[in-house]
N, C-alpha and C. Protein backbone atom coordinates (compact mmCIF):
# COMPACT_ATOMS: atom_id res chain seq x y z
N UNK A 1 103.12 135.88 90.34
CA UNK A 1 102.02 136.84 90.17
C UNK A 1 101.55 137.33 91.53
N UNK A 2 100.97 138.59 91.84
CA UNK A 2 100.64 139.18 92.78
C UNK A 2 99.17 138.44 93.20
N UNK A 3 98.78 138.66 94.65
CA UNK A 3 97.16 138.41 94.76
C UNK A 3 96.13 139.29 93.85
N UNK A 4 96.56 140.57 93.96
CA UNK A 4 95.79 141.90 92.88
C UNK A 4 95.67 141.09 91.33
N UNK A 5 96.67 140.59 91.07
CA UNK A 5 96.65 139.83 89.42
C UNK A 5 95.92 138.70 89.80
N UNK A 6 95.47 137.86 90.29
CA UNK A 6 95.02 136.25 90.49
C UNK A 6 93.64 137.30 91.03
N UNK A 7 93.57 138.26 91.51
CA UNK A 7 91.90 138.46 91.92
C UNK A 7 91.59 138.68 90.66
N UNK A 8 92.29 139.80 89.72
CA UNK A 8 91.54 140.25 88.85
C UNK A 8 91.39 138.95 87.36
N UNK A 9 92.30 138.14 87.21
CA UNK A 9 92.28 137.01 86.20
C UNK A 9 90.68 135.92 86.78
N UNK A 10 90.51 136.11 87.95
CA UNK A 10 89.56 135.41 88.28
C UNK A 10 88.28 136.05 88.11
N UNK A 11 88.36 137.56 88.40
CA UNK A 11 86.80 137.98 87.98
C UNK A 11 86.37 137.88 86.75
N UNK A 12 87.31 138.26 85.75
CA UNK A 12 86.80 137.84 84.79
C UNK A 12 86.77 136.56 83.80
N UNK A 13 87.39 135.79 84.17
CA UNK A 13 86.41 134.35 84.13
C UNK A 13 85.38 133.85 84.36
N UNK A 14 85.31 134.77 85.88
CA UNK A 14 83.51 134.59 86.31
C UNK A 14 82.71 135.08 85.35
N UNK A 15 83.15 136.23 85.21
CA UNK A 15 81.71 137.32 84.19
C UNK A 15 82.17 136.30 82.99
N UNK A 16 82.82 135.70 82.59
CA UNK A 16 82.56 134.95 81.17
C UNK A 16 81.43 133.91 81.65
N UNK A 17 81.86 133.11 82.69
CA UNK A 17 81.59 131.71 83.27
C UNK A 17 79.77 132.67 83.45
N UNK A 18 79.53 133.42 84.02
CA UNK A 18 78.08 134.04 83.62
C UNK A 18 77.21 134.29 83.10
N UNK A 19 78.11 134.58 82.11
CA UNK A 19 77.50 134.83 80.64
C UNK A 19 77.01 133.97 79.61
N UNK A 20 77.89 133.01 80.07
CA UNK A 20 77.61 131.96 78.96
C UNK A 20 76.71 130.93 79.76
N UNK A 21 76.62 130.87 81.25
CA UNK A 21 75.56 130.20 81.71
C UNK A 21 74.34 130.93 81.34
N UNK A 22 74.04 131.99 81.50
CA UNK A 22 72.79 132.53 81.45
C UNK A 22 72.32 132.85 80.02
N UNK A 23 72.99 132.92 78.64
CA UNK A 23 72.57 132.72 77.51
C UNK A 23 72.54 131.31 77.16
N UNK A 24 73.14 130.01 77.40
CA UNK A 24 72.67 128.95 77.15
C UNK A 24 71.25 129.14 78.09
N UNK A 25 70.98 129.74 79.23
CA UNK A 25 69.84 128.89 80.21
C UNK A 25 68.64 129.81 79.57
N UNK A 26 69.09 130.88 79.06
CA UNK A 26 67.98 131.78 78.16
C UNK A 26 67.18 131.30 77.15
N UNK A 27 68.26 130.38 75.88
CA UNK A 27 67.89 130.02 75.20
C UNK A 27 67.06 128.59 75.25
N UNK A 28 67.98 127.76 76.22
CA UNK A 28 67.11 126.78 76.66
C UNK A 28 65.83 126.85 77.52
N UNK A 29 65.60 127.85 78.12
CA UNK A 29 64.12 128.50 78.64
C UNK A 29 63.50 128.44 77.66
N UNK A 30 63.63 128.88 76.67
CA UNK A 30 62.77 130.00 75.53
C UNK A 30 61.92 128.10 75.06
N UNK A 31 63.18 127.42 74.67
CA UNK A 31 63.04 125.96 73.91
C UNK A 31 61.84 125.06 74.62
N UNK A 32 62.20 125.54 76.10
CA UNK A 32 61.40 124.57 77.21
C UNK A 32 59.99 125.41 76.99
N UNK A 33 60.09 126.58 77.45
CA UNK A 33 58.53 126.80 77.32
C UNK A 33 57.76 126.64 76.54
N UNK A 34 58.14 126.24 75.02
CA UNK A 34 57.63 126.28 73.94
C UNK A 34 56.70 124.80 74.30
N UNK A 35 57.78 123.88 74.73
CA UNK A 35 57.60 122.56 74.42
C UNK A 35 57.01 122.09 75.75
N UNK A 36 57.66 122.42 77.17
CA UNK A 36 57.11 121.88 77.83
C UNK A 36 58.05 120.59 78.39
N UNK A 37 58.53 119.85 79.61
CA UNK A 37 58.83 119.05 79.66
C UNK A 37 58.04 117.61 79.28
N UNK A 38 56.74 117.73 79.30
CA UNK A 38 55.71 116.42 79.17
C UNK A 38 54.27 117.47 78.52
N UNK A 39 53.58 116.39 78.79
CA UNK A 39 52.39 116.65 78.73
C UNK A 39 51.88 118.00 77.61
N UNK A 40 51.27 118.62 77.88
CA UNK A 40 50.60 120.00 76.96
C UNK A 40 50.96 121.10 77.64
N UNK A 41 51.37 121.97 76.74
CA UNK A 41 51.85 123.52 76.52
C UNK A 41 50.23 124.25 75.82
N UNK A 42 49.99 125.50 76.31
CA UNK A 42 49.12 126.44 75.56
C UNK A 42 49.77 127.64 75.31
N UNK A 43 48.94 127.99 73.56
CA UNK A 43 49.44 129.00 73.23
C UNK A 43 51.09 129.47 73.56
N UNK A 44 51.45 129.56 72.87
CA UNK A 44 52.99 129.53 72.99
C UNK A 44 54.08 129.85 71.81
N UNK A 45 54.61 131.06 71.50
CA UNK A 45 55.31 131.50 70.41
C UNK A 45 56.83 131.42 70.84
N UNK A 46 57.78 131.14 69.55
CA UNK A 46 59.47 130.83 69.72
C UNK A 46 59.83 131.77 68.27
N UNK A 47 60.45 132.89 68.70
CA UNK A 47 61.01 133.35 67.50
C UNK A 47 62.04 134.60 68.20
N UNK A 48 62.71 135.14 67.08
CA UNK A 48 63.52 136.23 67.66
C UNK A 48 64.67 135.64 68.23
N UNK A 49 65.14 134.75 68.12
CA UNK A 49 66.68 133.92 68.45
C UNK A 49 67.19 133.33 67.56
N UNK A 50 67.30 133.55 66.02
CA UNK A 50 67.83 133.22 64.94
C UNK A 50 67.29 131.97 64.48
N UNK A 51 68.27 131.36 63.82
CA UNK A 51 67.55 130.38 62.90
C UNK A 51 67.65 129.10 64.25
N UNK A 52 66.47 128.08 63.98
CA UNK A 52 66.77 127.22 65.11
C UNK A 52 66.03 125.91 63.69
N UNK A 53 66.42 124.46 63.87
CA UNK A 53 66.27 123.61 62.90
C UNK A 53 64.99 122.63 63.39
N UNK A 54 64.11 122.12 62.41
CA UNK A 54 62.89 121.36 62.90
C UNK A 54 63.13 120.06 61.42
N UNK A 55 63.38 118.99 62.39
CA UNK A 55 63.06 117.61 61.93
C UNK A 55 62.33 116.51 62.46
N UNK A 56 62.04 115.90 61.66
CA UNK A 56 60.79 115.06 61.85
C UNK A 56 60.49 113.70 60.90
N UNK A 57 60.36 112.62 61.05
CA UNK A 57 60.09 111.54 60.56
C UNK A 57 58.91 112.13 59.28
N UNK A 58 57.97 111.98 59.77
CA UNK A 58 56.33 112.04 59.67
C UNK A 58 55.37 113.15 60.05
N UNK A 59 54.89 113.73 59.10
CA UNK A 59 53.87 114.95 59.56
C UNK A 59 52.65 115.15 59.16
N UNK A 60 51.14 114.86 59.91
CA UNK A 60 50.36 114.24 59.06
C UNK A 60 49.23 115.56 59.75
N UNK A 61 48.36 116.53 58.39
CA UNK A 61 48.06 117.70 59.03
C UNK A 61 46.73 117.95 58.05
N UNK A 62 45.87 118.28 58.95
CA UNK A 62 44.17 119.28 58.35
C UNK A 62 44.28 120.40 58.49
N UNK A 63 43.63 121.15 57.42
CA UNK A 63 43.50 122.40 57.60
C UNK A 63 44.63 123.48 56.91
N UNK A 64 45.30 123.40 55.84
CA UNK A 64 46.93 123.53 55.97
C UNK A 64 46.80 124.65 55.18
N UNK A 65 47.20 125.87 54.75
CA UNK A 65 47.54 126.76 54.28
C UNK A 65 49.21 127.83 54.45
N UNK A 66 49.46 128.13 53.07
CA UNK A 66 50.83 127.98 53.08
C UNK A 66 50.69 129.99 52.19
N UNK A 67 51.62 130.54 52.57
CA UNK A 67 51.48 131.71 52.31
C UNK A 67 52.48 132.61 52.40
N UNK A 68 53.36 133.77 51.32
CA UNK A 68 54.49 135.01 51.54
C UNK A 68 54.56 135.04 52.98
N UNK A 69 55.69 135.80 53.86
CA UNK A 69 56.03 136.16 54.91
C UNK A 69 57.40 136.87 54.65
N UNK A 70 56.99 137.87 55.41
CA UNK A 70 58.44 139.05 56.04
C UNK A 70 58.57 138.90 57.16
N UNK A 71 59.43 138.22 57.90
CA UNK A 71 60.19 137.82 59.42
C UNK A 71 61.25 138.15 59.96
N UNK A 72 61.17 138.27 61.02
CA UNK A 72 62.70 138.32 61.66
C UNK A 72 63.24 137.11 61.55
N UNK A 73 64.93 137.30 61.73
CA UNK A 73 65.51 136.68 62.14
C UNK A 73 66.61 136.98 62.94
N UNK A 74 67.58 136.17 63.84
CA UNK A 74 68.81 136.55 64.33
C UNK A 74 69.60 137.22 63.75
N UNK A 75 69.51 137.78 62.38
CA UNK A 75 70.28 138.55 61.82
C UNK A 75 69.90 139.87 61.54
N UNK A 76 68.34 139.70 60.86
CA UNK A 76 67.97 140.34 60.43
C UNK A 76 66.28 140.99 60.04
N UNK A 77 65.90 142.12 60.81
CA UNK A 77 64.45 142.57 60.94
C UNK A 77 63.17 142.21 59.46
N UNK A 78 64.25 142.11 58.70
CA UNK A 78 63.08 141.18 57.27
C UNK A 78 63.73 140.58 56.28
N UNK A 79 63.40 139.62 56.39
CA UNK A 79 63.98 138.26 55.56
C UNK A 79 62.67 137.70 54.84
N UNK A 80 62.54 137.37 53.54
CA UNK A 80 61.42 136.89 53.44
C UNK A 80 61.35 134.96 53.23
N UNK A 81 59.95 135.04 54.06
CA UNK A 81 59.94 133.09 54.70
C UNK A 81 58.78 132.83 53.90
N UNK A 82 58.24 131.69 54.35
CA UNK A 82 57.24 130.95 54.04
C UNK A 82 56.61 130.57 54.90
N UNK A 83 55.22 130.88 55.30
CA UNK A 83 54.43 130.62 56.51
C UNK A 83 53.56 129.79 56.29
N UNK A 84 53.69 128.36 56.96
CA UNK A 84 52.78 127.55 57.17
C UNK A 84 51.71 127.85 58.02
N UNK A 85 50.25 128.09 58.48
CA UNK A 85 49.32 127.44 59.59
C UNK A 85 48.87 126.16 58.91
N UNK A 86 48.70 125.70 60.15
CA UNK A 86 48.09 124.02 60.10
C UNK A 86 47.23 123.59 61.33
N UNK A 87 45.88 123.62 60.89
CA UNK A 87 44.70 123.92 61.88
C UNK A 87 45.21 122.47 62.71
N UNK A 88 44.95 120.81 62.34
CA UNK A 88 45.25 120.29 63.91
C UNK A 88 46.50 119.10 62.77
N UNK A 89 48.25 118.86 64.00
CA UNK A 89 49.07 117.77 63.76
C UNK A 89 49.27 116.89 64.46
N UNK A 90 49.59 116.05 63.36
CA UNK A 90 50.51 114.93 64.21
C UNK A 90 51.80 114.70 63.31
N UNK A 91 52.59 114.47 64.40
CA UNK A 91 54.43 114.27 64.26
C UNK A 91 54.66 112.76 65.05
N UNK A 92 55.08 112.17 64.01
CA UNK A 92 56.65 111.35 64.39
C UNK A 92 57.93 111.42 64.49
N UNK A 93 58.52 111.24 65.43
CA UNK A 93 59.95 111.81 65.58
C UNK A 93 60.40 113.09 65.51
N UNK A 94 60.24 113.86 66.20
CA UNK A 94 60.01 115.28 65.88
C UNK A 94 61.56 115.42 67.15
N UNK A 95 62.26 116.34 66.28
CA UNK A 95 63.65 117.02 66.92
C UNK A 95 64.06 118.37 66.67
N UNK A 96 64.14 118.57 67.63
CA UNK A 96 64.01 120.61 67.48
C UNK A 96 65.47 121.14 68.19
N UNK A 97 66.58 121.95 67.62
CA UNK A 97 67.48 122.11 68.34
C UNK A 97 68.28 123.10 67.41
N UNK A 98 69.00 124.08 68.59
CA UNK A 98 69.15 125.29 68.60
C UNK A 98 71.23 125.60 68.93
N UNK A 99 71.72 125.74 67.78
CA UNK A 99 73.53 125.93 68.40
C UNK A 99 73.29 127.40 68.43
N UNK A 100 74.28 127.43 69.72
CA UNK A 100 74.68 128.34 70.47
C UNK A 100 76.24 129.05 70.71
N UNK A 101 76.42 129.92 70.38
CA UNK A 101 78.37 130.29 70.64
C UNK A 101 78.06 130.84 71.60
N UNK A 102 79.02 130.14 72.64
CA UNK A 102 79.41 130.56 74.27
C UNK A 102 80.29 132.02 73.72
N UNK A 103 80.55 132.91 74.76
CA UNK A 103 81.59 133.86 74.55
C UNK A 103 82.82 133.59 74.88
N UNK A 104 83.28 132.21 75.72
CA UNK A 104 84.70 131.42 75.44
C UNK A 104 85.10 131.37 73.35
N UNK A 105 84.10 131.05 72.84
CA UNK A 105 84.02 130.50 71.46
C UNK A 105 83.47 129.26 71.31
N UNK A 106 83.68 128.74 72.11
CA UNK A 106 82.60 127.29 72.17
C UNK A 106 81.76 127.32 71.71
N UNK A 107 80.88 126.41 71.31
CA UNK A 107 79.22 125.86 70.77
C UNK A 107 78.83 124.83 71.31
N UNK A 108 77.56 125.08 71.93
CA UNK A 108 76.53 123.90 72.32
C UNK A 108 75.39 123.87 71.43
N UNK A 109 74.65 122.55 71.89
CA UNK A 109 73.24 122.03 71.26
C UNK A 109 72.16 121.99 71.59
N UNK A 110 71.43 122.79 71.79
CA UNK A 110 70.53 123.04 72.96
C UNK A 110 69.05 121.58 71.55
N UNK A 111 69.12 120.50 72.54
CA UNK A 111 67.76 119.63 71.63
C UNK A 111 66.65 119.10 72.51
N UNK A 112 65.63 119.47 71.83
CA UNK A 112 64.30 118.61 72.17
C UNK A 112 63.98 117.30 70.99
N UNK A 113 63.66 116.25 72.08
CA UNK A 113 63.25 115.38 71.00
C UNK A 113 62.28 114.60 71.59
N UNK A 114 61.47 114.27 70.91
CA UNK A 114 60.07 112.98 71.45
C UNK A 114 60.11 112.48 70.01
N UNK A 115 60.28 111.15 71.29
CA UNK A 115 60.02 109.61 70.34
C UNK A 115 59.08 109.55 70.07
N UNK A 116 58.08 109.61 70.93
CA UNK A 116 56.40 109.34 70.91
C UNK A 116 55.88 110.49 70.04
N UNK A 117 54.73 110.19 70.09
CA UNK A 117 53.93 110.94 68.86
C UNK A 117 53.40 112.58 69.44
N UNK A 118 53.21 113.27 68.89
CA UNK A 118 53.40 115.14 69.15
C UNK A 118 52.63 115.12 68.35
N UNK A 119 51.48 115.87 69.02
CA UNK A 119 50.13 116.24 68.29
C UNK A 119 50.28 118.09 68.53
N UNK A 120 49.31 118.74 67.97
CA UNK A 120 49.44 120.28 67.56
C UNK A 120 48.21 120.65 67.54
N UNK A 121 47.49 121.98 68.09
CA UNK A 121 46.78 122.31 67.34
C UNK A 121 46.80 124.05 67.52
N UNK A 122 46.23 124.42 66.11
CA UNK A 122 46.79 126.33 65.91
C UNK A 122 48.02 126.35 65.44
N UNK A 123 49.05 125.29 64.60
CA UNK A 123 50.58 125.21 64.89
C UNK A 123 50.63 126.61 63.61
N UNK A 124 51.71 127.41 63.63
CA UNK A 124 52.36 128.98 62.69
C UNK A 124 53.73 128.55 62.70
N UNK A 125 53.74 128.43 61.41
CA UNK A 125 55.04 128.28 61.56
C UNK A 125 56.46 129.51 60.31
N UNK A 126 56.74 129.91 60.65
CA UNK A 126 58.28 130.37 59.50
C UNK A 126 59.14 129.85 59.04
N UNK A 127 59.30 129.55 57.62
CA UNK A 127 60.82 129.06 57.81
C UNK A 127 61.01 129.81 56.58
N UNK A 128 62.62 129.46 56.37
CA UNK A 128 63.32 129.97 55.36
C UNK A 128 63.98 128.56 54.41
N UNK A 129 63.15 128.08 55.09
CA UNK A 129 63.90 126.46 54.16
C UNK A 129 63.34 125.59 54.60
N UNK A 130 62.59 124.79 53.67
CA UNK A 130 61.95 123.42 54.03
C UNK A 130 62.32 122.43 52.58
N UNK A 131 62.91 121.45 53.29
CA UNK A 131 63.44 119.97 52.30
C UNK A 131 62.94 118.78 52.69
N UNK A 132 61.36 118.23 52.17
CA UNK A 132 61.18 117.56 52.57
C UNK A 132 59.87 116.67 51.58
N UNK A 133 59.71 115.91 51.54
CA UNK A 133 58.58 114.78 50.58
C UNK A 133 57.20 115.33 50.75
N UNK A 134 56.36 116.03 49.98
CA UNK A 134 54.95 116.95 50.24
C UNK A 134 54.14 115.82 49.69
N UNK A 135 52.77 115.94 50.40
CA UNK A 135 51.56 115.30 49.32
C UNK A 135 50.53 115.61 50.09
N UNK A 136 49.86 116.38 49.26
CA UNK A 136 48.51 117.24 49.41
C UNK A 136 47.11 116.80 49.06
N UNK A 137 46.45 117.06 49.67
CA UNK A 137 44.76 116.48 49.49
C UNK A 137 43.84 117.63 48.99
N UNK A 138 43.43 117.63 47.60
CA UNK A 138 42.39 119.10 47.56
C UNK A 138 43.00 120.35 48.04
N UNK A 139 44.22 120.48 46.91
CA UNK A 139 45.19 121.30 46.94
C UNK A 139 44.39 122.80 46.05
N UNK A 140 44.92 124.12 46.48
CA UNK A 140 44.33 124.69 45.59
C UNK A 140 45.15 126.05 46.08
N UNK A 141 45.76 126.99 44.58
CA UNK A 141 46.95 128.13 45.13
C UNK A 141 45.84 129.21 44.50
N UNK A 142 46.03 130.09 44.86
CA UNK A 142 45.20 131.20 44.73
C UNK A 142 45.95 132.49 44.23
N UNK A 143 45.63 133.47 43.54
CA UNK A 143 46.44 134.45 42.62
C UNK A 143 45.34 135.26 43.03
N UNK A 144 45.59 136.42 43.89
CA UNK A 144 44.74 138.02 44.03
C UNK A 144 45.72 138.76 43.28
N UNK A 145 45.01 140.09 42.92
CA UNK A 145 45.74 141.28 42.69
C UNK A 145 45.44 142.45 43.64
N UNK A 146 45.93 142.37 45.31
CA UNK A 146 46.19 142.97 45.86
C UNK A 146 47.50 143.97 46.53
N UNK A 147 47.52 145.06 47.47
CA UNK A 147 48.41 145.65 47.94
C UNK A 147 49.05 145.01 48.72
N UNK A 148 48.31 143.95 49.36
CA UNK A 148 48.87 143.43 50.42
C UNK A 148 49.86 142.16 50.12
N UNK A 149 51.11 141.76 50.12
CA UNK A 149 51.76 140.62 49.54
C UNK A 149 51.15 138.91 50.20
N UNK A 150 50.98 139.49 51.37
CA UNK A 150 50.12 138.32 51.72
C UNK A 150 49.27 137.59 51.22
N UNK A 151 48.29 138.59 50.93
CA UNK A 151 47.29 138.17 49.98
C UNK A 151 46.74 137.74 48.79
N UNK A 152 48.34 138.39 48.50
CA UNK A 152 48.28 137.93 46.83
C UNK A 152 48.40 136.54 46.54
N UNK A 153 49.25 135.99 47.03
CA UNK A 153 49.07 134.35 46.45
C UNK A 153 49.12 133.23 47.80
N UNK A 154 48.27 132.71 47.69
CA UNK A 154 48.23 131.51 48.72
C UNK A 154 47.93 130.22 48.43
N UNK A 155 47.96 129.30 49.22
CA UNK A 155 48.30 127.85 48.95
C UNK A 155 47.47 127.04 49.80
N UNK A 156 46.38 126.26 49.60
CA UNK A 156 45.23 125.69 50.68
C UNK A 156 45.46 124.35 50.55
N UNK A 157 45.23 123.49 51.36
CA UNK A 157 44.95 122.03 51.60
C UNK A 157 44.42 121.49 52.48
N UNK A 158 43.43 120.32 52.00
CA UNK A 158 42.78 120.16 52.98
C UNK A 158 43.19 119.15 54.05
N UNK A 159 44.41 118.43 53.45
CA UNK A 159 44.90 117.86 54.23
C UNK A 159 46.95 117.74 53.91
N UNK A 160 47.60 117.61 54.47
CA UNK A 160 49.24 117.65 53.89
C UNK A 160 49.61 116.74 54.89
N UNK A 161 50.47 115.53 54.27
CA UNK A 161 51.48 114.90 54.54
C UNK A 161 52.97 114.99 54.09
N UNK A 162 54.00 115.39 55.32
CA UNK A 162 55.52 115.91 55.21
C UNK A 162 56.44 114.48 55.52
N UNK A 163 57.08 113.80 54.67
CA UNK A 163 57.95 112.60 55.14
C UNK A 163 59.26 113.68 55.16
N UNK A 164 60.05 112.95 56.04
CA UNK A 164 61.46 113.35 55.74
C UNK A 164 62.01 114.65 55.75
N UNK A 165 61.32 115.47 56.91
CA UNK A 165 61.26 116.91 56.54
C UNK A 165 63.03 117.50 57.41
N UNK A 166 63.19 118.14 57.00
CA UNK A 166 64.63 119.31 57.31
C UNK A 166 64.17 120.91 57.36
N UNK A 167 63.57 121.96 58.50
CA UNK A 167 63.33 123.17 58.25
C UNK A 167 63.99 123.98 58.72
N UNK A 168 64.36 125.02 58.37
CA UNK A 168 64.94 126.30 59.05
C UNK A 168 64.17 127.09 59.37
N UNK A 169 63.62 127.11 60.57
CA UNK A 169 62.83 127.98 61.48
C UNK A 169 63.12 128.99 61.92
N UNK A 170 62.67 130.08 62.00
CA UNK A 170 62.66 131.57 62.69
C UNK A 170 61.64 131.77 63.62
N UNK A 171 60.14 131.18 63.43
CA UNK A 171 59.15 131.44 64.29
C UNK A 171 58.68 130.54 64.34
N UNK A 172 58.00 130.22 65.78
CA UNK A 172 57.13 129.02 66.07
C UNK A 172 55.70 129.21 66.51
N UNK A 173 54.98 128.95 66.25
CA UNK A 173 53.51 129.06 67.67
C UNK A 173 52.41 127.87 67.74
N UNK A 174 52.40 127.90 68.34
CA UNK A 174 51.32 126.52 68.60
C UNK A 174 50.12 127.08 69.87
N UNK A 175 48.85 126.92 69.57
CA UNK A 175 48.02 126.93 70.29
C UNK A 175 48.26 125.93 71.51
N UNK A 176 47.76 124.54 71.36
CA UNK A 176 48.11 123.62 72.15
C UNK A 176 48.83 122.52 71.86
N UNK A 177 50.25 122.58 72.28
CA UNK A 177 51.19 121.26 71.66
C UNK A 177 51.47 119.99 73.00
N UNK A 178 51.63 118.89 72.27
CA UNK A 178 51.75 117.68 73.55
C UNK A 178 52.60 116.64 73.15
N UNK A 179 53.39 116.75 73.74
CA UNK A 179 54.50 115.47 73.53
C UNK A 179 54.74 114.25 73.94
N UNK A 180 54.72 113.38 73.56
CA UNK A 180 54.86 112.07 74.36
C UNK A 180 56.72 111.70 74.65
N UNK A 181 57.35 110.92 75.43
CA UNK A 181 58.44 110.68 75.62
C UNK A 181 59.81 111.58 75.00
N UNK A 182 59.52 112.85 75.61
CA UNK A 182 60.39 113.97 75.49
C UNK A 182 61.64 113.78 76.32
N UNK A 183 62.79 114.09 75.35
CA UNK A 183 63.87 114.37 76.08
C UNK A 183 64.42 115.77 75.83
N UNK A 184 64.89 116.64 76.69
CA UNK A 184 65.72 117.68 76.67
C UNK A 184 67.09 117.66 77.20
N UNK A 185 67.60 118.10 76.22
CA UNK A 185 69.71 117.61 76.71
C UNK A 185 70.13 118.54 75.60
N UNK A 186 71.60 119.17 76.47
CA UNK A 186 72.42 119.81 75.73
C UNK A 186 73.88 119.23 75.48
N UNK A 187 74.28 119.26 74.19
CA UNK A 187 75.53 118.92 73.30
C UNK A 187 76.45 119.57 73.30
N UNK A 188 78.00 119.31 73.86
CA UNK A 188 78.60 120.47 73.54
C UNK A 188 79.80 120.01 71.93
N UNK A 189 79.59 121.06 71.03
CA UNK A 189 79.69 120.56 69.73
C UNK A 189 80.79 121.42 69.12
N UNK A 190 81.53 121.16 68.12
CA UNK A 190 82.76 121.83 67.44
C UNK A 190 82.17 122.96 66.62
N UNK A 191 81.15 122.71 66.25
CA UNK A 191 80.96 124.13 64.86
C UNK A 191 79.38 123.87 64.76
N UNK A 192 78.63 124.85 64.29
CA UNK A 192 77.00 125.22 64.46
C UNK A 192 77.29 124.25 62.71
N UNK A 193 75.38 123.55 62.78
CA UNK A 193 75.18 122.88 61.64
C UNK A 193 74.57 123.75 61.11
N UNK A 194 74.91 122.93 59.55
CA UNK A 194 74.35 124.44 58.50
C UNK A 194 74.11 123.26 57.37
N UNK A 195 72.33 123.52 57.31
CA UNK A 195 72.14 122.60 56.44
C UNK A 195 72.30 122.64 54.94
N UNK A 196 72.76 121.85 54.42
CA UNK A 196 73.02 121.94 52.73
C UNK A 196 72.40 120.95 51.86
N UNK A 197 71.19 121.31 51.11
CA UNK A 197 70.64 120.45 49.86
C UNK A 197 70.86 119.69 49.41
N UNK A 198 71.02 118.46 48.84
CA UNK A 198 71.40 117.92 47.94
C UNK A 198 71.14 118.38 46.73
């Protein structure tokens, strides 16, 4: 092979080798700021990067109201979700993590996880799928006959406990979130997980 062929086979490896650094370091930005390496994060929204997965031991929450939603997602400008707020939480075992296709074809795992206990407060959440053990305190769903879909039916509690939860997330926000014994690490993995029901 010529030097002209070995320059040009090499540039573009780089622009791959680029690309795929700076969309893993994008997405793992987006993950970090949310969360924070330690301590407390304020105010802070995660959405607009497709579906990303939220599990958790234990979820113990005041204030809880559950309500219609039209969201984005990585695919698509309206999908319709289910929007949790939950005025103040606490989490056990809480693991948050995001696959990624390199433009080689590869997939990584972009995960947050704290052992320790993750408290919340202001938490919004989206998903398009939640599988998980509910039990509600002074539960009460509400039926309007309004224009607005929002409004029409909603879901109050005054308090909700989540065991065993599995969610498919699109949007995140948390007023002020705090983690105890956080780790952040990336996986490099054969094929993106795709959760399935029993």
């Amino acid at each position: 092979m010529s030097k002209e062929q070995n320059a040009t086979v090499g540039s573009v490896l780089k622009k791959k080798l680029v690309v795929a650094l700076l969309s893993g370091f994008i997405a793992l930005g987006a993950l970090i700021g949310v969360f924070g390496f330690s301590g407390t994060a304020f105010a802070l929204p995660l959405g607009g990067i497709g579906d990303f997965y939220v599990k958790f031991d234990e979820l113990n929450g005041k204030g809880f109201q559950l309500m219609p939603q039209i969201g984005e997602t990585g695919e698509s400008d309206a999908e319709p979700m289910i929007r949790n707020k939950i005025e103040e939480v606490e989490i056990t075992n809480l693991h948050i993590f995001k696959d990624i296709k390199l433009p080689n074809g590869n997939w990584i795992r972009i995960n947050i996880v704290a052992d320790g206990k993750t408290t919340i407060s202001g938490l919004i959440q989206d998903a398009r799928l939640i599988d998980a053990d509910l039990k509600f305190d002074e539960l009460a769903i509400k039926q309007k006959n309004t224009d607005n879909y929002k409004q029409n039916w909603t879901q109050d509690a005054a308090n909700i406990n989540i065991k065993d939860a599995t969610l498919v997330t699109d949007y995140l926000f948390q007023q002020v979130v705090s983690l105890e014994g956080t780790k952040i690490y990336i996986d490099k993995i054969d094929e993106p997980y795709i959760y399935e029901m029993d």
